[in-house]
C-alpha atoms as a PDB file:
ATOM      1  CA  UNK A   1     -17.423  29.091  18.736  1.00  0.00           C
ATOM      2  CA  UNK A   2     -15.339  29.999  21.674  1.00  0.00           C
ATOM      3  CA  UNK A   3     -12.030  30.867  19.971  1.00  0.00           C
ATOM      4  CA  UNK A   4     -10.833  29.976  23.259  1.00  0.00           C
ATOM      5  CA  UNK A   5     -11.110  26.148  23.201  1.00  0.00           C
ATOM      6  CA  UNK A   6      -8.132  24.092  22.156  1.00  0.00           C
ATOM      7  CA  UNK A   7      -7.619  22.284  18.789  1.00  0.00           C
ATOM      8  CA  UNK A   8      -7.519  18.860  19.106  1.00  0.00           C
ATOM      9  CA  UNK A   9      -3.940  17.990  17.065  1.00  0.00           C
ATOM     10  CA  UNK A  10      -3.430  15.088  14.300  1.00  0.00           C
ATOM     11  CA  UNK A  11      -0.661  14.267  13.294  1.00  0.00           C
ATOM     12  CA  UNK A  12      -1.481  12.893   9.441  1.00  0.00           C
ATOM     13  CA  UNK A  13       1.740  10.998   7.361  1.00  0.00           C
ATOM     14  CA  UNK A  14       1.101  11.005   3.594  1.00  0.00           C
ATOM     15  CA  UNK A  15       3.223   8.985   1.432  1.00  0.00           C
ATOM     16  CA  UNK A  16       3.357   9.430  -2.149  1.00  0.00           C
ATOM     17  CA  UNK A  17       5.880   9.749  -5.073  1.00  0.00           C
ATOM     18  CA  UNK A  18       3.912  12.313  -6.862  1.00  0.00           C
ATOM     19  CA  UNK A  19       4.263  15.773  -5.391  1.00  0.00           C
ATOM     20  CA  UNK A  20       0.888  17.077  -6.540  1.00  0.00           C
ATOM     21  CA  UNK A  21      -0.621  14.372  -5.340  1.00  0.00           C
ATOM     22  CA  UNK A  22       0.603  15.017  -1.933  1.00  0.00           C
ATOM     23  CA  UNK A  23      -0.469  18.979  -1.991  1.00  0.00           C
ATOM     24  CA  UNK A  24      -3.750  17.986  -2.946  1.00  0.00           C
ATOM     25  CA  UNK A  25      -3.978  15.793   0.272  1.00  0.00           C
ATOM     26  CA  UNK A  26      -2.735  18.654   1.766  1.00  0.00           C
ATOM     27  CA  UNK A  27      -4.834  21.225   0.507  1.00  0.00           C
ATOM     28  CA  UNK A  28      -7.902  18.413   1.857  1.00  0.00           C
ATOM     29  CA  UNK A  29      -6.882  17.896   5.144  1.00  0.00           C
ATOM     30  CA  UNK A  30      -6.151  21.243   6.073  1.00  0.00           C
ATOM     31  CA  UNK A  31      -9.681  22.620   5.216  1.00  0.00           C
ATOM     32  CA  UNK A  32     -11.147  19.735   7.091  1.00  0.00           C
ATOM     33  CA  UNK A  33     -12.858  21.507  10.236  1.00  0.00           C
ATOM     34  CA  UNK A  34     -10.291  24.075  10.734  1.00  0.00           C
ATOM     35  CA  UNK A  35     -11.698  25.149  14.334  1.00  0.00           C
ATOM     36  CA  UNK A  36     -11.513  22.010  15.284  1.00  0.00           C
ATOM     37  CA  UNK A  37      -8.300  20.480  13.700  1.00  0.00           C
ATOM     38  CA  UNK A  38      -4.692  21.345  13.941  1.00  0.00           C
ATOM     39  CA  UNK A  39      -3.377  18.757  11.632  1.00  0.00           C
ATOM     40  CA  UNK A  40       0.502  17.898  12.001  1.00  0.00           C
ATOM     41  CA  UNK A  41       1.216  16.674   8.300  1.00  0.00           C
ATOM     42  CA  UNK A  42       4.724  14.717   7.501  1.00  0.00           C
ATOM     43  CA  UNK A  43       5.133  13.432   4.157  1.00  0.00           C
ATOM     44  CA  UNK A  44       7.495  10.945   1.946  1.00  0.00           C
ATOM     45  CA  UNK A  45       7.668  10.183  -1.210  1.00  0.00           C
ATOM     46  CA  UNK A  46       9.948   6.637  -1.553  1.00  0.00           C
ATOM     47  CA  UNK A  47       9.057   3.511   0.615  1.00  0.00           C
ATOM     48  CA  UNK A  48      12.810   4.320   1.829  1.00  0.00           C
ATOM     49  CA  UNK A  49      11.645   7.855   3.506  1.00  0.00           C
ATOM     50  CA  UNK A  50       8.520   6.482   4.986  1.00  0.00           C
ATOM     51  CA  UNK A  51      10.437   3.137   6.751  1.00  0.00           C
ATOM     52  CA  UNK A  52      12.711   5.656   7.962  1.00  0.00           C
ATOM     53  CA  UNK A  53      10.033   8.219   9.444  1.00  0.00           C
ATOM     54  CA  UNK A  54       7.934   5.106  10.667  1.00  0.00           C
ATOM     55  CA  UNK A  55      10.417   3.237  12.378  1.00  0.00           C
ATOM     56  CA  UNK A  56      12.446   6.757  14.148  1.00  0.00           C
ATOM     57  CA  UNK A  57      11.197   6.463  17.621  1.00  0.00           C
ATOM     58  CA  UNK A  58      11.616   9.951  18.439  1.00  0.00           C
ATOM     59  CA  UNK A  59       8.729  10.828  16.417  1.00  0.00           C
ATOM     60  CA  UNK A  60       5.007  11.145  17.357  1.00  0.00           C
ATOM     61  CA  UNK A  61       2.623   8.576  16.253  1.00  0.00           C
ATOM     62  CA  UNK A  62       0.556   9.138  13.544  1.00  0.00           C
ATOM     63  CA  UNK A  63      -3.129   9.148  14.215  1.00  0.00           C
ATOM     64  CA  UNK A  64      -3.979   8.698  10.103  1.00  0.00           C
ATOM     65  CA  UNK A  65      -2.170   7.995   7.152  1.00  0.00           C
ATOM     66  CA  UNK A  66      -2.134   8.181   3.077  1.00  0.00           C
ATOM     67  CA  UNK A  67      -0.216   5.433   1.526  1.00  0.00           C
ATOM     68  CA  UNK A  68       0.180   4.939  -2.110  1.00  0.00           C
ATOM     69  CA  UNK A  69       0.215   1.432  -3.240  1.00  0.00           C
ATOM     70  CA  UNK A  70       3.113   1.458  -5.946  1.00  0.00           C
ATOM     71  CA  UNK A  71       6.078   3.779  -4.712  1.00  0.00           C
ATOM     72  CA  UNK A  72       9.723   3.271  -5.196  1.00  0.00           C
ATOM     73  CA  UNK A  73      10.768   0.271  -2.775  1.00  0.00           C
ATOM     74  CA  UNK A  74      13.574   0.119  -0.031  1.00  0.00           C
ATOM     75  CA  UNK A  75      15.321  -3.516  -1.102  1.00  0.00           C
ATOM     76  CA  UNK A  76      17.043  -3.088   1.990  1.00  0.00           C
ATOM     77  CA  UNK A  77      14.957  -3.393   4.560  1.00  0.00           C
ATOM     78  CA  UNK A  78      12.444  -5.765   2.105  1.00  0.00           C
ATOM     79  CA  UNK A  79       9.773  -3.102   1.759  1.00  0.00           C
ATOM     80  CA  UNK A  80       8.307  -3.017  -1.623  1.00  0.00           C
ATOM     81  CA  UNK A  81       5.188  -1.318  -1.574  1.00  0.00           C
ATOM     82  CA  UNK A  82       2.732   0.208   0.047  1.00  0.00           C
ATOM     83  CA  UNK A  83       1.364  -2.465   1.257  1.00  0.00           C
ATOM     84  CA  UNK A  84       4.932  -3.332   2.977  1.00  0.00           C
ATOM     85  CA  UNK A  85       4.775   0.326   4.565  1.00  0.00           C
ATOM     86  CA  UNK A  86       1.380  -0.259   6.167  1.00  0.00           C
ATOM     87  CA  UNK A  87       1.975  -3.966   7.777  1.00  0.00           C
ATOM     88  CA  UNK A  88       5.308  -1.632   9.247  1.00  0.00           C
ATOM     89  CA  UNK A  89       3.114   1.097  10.545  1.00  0.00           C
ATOM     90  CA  UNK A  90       0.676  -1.780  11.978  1.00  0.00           C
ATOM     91  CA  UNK A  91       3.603  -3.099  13.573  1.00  0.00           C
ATOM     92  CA  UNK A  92       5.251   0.544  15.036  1.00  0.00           C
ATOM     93  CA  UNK A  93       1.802   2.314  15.467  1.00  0.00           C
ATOM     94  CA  UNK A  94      -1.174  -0.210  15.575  1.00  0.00           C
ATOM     95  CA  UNK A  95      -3.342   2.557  16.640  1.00  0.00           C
ATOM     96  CA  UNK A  96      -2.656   4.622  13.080  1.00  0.00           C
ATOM     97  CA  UNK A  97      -5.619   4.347  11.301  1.00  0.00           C
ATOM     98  CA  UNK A  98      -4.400   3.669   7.619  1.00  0.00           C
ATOM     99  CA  UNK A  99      -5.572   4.557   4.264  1.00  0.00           C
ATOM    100  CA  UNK A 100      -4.442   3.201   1.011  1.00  0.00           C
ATOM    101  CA  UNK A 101      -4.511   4.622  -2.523  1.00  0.00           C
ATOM    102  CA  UNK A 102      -3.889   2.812  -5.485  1.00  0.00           C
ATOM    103  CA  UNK A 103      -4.113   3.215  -9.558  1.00  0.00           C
ATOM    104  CA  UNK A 104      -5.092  -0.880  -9.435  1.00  0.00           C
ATOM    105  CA  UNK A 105      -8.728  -1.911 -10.325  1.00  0.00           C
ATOM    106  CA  UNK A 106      -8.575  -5.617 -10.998  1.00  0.00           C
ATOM    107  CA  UNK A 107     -10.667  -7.553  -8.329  1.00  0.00           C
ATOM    108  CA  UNK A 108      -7.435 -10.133  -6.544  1.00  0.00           C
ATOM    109  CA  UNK A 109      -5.601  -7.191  -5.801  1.00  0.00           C
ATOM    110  CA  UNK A 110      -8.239  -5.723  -3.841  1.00  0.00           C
ATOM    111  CA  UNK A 111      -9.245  -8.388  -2.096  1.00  0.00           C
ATOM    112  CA  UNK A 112      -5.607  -9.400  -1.186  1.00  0.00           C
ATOM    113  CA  UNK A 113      -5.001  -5.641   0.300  1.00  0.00           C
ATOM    114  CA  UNK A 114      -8.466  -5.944   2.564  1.00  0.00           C
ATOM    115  CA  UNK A 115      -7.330  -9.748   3.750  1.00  0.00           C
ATOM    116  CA  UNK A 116      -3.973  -8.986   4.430  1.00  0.00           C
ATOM    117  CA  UNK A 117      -4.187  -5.318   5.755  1.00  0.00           C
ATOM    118  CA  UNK A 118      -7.586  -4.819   6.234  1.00  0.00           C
ATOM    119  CA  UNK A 119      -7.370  -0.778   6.385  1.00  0.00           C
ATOM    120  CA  UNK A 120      -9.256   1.947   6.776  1.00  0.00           C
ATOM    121  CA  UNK A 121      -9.755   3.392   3.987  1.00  0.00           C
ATOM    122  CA  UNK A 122      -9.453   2.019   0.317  1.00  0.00           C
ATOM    123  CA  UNK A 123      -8.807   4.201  -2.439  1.00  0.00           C
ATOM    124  CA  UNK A 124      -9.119   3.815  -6.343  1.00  0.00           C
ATOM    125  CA  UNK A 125      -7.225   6.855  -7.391  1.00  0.00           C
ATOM    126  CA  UNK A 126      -9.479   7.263 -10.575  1.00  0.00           C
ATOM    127  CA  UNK A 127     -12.375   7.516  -8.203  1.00  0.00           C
ATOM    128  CA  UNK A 128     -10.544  10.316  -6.069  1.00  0.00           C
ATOM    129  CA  UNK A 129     -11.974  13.798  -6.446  1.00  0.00           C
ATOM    130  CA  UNK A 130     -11.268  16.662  -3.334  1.00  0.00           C
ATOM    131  CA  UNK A 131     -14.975  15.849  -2.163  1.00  0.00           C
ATOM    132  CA  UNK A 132     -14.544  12.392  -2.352  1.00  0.00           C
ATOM    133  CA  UNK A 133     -11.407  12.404  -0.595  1.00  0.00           C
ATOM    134  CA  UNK A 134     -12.608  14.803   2.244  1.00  0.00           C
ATOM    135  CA  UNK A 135     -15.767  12.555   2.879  1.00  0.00           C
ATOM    136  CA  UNK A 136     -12.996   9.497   2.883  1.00  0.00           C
ATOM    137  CA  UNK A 137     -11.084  11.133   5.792  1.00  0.00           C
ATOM    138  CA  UNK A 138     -14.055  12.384   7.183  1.00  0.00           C
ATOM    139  CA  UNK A 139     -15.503   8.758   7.722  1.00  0.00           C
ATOM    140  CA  UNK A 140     -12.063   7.221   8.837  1.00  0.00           C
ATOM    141  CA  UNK A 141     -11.710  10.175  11.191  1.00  0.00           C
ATOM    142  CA  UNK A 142     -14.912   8.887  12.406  1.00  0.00           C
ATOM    143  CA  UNK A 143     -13.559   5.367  13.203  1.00  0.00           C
ATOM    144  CA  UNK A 144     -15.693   4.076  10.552  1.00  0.00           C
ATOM    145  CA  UNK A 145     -14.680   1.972   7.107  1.00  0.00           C
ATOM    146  CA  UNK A 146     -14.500   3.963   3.579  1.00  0.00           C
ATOM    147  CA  UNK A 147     -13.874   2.045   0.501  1.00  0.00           C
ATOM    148  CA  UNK A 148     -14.370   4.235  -2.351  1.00  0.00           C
ATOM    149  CA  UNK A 149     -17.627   3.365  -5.338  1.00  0.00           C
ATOM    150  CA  UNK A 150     -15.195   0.827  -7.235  1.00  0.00           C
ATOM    151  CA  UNK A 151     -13.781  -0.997  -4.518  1.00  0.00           C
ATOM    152  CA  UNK A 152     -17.084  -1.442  -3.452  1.00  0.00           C
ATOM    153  CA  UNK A 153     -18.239  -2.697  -6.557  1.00  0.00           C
ATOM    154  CA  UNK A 154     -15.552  -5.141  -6.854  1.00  0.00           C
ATOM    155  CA  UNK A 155     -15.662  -7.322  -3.989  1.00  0.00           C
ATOM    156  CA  UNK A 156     -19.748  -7.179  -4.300  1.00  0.00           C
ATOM    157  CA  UNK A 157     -18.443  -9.257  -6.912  1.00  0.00           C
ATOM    158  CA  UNK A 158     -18.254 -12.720  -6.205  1.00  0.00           C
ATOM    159  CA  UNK A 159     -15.987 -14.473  -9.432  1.00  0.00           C
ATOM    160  CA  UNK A 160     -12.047 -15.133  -9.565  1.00  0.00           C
ATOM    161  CA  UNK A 161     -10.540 -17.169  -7.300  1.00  0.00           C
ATOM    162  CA  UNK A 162      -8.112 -15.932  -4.589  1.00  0.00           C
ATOM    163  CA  UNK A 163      -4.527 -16.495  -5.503  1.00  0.00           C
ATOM    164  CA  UNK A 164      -2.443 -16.173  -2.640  1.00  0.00           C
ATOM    165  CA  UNK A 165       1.940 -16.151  -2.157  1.00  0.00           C
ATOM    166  CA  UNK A 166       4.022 -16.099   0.097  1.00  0.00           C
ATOM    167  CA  UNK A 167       6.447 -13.218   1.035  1.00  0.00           C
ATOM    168  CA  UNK A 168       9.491 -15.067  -0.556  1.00  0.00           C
ATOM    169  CA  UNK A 169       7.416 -16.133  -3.963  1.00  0.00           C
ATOM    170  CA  UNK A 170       6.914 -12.124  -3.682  1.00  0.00           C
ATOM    171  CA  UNK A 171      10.371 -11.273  -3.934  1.00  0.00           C
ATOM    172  CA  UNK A 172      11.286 -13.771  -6.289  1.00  0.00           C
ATOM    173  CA  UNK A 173       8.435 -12.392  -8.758  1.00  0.00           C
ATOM    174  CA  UNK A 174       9.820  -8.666  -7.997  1.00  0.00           C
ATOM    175  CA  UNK A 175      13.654  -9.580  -8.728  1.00  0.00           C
ATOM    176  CA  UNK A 176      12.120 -11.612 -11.447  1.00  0.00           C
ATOM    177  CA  UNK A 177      10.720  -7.772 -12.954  1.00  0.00           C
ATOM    178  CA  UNK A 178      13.980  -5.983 -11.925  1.00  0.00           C
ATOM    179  CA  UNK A 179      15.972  -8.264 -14.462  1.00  0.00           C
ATOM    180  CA  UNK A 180      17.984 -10.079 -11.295  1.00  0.00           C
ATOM    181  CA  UNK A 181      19.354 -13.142 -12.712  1.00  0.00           C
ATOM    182  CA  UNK A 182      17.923 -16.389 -11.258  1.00  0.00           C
ATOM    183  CA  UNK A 183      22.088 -17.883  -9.620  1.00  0.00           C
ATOM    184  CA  UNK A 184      22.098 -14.468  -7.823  1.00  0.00           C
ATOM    185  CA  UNK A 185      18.503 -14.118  -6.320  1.00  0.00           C
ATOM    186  CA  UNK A 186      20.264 -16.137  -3.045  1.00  0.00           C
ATOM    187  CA  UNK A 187      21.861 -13.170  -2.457  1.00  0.00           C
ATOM    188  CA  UNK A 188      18.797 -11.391  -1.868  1.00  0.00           C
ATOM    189  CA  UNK A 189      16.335 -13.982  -0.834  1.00  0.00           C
ATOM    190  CA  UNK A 190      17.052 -16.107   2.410  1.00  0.00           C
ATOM    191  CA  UNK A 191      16.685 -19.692   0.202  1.00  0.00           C
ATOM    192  CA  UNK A 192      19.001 -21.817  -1.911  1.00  0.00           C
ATOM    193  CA  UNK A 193      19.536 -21.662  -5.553  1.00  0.00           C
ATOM    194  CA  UNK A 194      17.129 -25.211  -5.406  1.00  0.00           C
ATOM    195  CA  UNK A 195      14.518 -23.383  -3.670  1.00  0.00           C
ATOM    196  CA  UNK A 196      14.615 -20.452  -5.519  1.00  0.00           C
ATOM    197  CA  UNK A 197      14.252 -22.347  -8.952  1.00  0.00           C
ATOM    198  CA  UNK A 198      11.106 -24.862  -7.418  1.00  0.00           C
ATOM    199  CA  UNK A 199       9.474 -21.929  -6.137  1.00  0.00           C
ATOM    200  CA  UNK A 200       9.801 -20.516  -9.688  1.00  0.00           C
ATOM    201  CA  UNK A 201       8.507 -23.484 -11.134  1.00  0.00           C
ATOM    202  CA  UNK A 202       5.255 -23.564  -8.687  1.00  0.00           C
ATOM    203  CA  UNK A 203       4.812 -20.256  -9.771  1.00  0.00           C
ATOM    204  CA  UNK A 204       4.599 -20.590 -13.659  1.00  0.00           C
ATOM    205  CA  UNK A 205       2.197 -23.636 -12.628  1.00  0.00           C
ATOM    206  CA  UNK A 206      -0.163 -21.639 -10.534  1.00  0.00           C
ATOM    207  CA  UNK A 207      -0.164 -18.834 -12.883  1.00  0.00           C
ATOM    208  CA  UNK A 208      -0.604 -20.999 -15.819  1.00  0.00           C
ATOM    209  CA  UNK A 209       2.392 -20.534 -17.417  1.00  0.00           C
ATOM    210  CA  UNK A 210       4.522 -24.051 -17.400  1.00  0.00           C
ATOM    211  CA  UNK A 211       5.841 -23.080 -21.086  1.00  0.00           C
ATOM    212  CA  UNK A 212       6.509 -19.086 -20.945  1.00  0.00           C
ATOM    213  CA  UNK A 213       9.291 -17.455 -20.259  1.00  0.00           C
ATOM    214  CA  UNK A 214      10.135 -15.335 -17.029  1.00  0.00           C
ATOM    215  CA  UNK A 215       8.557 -11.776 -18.662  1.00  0.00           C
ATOM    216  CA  UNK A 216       5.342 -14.437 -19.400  1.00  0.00           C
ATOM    217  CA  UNK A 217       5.360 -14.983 -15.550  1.00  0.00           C
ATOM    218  CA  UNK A 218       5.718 -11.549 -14.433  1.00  0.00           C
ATOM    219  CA  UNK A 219       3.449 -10.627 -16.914  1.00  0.00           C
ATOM    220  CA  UNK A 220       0.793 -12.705 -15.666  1.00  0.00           C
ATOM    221  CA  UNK A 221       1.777 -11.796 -11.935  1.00  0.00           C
ATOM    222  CA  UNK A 222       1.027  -7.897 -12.841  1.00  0.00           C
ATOM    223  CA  UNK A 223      -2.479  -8.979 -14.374  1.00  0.00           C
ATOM    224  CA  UNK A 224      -3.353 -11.056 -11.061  1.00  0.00           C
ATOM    225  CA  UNK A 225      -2.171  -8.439  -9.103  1.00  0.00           C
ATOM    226  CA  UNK A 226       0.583  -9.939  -7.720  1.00  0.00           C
ATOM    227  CA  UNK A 227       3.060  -7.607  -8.748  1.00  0.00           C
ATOM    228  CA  UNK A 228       2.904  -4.233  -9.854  1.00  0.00           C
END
């Protein structure tokens, strides 16, 4: 080849609170078609980091990235996840073509992350080898779809009902985990007390848990996959 011709540049954000994790995607996408390729690579590894690299205008859009589902959240700015992290990049760079990794296997989650994001490329990390994950980015890079051998398996399936919440009912489940005490969740959650405790209510009753207490309900949110 022509050592001449220019590289086509990428600029690739990978998110993740494990460093080795990230140097492996590293190691990945910097072998991916060198001659072709340069790849830009920015990385974070708290939702905190990656709202702020996201949202800085002065910084070049990304053309893919890595997110891990469960990372450290930003209370702040209401960015738990993820999840959170990719509806903000769909929002600040709708062209970035996202992929998301997670440890979760249980067939609601995954179908919740494909309704309500809908990415690129879906990840079980326990199916994630250095081929695999080169033939992921490979296909993406390709505008094409890659969801890896158990996320395919899962939503062939065609049990469990969807269970869907709200973005409040979220938060209340989340402050719920964190040990927040029911009288202050106002100060976090734009409702009143009322709301707070009906919404609370609902949820035990959708979740099947009228009679348990509130580490019953997040409990059961965590095996529904609506909390993690």
């Amino acid at each position: 080849m022509d050592s001449t011709i220019k590289k086509k540049q990428s600029n690739i954000l990978i998110v993740d609170d494990h460093p080795f994790i990230i140097q492996g995607y590293k190691n990945a996408i910097t072998r991916y078609k060198p001659e072709e390729f340069e790849f830009v690579i920015t990385q974070a590894n708290d939702c905190e980091k990656a709202y702020n690299i996201i949202t800085d205008g002065s910084i070049d859009h990304f053309d893919i990235a890595f997110l891990d589902i469960s990372m450290p959240s930003y209370e702040e700015k209401n960015i738990f996840s993820g999840e959170d992290l990719a509806k903000l990049l769909l929002e600040y760079m709708p062209n970035c073509k996202i992929i998301l990794l997670t440890m979760f296997s249980e067939l609601l989650k995954i179908k919740t992350i494909i309704k309500t994001i809908n990415p690129d490329g879906l990840v079980i990390k326990n199916d994630l080898t250095f081929d695999e994950l080169l033939f992921a980015f490979d296909t993406v890079i390709k505008n094409k779809k890659y969801y890896s051998e158990s996320v395919l398996k899962m939503i062939s399936q065609a049990e469990a009902d969807t269970i869907e919440i709200d973005p409040l009912d979220k938060q209340i489940l989340f402050h719920l985990s964190k040990g927040t005490k029911l009288n202050d969740m106002n100060q976090y959650i734009p409702l009143t007390l009322a709301a707070i405790k009906q919404r609370k209510i609902n949820l035990k009753e959708l979740l099947s848990v009228e009679q348990g207490s509130d580490a019953d309900l997040v409990r059961e949110a965590k095996n529904k996959g609506l909390l993690f």
